[in-house]
Protein backbone atom coordinates (compact mmCIF):
# COMPACT_ATOMS: atom_id res chain seq x y z
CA UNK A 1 195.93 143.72 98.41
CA UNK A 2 197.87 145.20 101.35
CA UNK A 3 198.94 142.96 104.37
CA UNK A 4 197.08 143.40 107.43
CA UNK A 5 199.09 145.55 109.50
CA UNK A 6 196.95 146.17 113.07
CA UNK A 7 197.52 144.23 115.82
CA UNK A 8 194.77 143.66 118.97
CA UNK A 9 195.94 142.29 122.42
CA UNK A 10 194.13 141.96 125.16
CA UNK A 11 196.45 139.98 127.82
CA UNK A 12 199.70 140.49 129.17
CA UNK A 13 201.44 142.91 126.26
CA UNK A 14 198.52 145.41 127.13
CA UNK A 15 199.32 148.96 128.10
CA UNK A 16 199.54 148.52 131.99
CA UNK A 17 201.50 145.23 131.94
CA UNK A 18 205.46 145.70 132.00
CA UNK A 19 206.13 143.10 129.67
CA UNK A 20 209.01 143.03 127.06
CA UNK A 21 207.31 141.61 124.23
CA UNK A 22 204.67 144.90 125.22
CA UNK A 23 207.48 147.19 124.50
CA UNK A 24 208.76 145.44 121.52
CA UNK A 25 205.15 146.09 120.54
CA UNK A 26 205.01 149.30 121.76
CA UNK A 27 208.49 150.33 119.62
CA UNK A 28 207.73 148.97 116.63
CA UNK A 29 204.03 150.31 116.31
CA UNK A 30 201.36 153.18 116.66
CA UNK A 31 199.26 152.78 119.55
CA UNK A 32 195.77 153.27 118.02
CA UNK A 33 193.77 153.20 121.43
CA UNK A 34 191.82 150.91 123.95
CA UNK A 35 189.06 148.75 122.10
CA UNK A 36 187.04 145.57 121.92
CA UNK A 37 186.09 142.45 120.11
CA UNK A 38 183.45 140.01 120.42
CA UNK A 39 184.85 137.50 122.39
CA UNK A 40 185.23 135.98 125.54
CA UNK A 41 188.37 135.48 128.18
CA UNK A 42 189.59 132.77 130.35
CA UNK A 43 191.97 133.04 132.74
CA UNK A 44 195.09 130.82 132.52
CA UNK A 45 197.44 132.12 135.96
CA UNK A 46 200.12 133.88 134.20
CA UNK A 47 197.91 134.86 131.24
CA UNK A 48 194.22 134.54 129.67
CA UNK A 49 193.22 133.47 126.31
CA UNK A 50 190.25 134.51 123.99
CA UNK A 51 187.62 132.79 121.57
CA UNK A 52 185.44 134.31 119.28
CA UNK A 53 181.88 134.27 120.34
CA UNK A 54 178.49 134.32 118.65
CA UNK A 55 177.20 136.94 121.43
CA UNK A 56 176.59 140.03 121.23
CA UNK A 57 177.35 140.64 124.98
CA UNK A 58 180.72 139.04 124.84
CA UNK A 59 183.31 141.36 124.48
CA UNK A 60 187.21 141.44 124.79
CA UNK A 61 188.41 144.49 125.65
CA UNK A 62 192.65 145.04 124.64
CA UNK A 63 194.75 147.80 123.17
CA UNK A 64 195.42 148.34 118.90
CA UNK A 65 198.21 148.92 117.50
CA UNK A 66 199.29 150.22 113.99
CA UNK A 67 202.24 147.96 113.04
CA UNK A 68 205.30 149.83 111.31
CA UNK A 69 207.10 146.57 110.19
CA UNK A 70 204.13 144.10 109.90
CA UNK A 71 205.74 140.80 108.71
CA UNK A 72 209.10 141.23 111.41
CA UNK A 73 206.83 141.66 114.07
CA UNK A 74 203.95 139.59 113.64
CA UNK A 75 206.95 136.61 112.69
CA UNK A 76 208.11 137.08 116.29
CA UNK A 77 204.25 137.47 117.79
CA UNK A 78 203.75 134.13 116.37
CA UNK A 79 206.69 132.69 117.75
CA UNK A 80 206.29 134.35 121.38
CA UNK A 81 202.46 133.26 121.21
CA UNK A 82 203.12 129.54 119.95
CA UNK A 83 201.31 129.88 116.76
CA UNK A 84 199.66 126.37 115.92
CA UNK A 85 201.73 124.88 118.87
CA UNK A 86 200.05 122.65 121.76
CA UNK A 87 201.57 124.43 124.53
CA UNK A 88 201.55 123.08 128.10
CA UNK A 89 198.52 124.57 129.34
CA UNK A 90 196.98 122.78 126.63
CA UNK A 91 196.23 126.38 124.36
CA UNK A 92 196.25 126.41 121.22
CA UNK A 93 196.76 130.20 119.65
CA UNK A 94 196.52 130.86 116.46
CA UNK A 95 196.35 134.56 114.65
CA UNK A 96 192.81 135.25 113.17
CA UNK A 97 191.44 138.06 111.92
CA UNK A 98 188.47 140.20 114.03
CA UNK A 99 186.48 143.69 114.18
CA UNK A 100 187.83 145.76 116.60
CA UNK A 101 185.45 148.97 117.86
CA UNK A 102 187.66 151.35 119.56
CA UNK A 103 186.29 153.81 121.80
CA UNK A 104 186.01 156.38 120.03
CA UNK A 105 183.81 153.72 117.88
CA UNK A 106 185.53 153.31 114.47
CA UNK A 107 185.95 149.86 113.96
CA UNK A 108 189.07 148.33 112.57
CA UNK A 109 189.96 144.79 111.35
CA UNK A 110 193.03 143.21 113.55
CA UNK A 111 195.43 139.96 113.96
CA UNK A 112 194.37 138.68 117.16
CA UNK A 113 195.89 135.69 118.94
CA UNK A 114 192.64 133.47 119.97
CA UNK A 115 192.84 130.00 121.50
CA UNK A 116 191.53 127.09 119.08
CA UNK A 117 189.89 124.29 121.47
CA UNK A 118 187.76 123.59 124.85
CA UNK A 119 187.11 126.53 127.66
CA UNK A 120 184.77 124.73 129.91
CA UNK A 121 187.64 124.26 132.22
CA UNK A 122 188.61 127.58 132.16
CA UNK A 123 187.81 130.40 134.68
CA UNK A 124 186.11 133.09 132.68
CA UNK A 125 186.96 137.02 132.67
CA UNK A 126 183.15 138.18 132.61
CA UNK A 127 184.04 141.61 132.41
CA UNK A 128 186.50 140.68 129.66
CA UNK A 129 188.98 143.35 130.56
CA UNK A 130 192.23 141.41 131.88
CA UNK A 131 194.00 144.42 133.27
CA UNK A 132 191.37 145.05 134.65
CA UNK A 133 190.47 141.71 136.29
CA UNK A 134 194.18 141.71 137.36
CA UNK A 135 194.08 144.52 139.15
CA UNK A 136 190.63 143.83 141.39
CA UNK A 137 192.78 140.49 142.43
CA UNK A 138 195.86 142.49 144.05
């Protein structure tokens, strides 16, 4: 069975963000196009975090990305993304797999990094669009 090889993000390392883990991203994949997940966001400051939801109406919109060396890059996603690492904010990521409908609605399965514990202290991203959201707070 081949690896997994498509990526989903949805925060920061979106198309829209200047970030250099985005480029790295960016270099060492095929943009596939703008799509969602069901899901829901939280906003964290610097950057959100998703969960999977059991809703229909709860959706994570991000970019996809074809990945041209899958284990180099996802090895270094999982180390910028703290993979199964308390981090200070008190997130937990870890890299799950999810069904991504792009726009053009063929639906892909993805790595996603999605947070693994409580949200009710969170701030939730209704529209579940992050670049979005960031933008409308500028």
């Amino acid at each position: 069975m081949a690896e997994l090889a498509k990526l989903f993000v949805y925060g920061t390392l979106r198309r829209g963000f200047a970030h250099p883990m985005g480029e790295l991203l960016d270099q060492n994949s095929n943009y596939l196009g703008k799509g969602i997940f069901q899901g829901r966001m939280f906003d964290l400051g610097p950057f959100p975090i998703a969960v999977a939801s059991p809703f229909s109406d709860h959706k994570v919109v991000g970019d996809l990305y074809l990945l041209k060396h899958v284990k180099k890059v996802l090895s270094i996603m999982d180390d910028y993304e703290g993979v199964n690492e308390v981090l200070d904010s008190g997130v937990i990521f870890n890299r799950k797999t999810v069904d991504v409908q792009l726009m053009n609605e063929s639906k892909h399965m993805a790595w996603v990094y999605l947070h693994e514990g409580y949200t009710d202290h969170m701030i939730p991203i209704f529209n579940g669009d992050y670049l979005e959201y960031r933008r409308s707070r500028i």
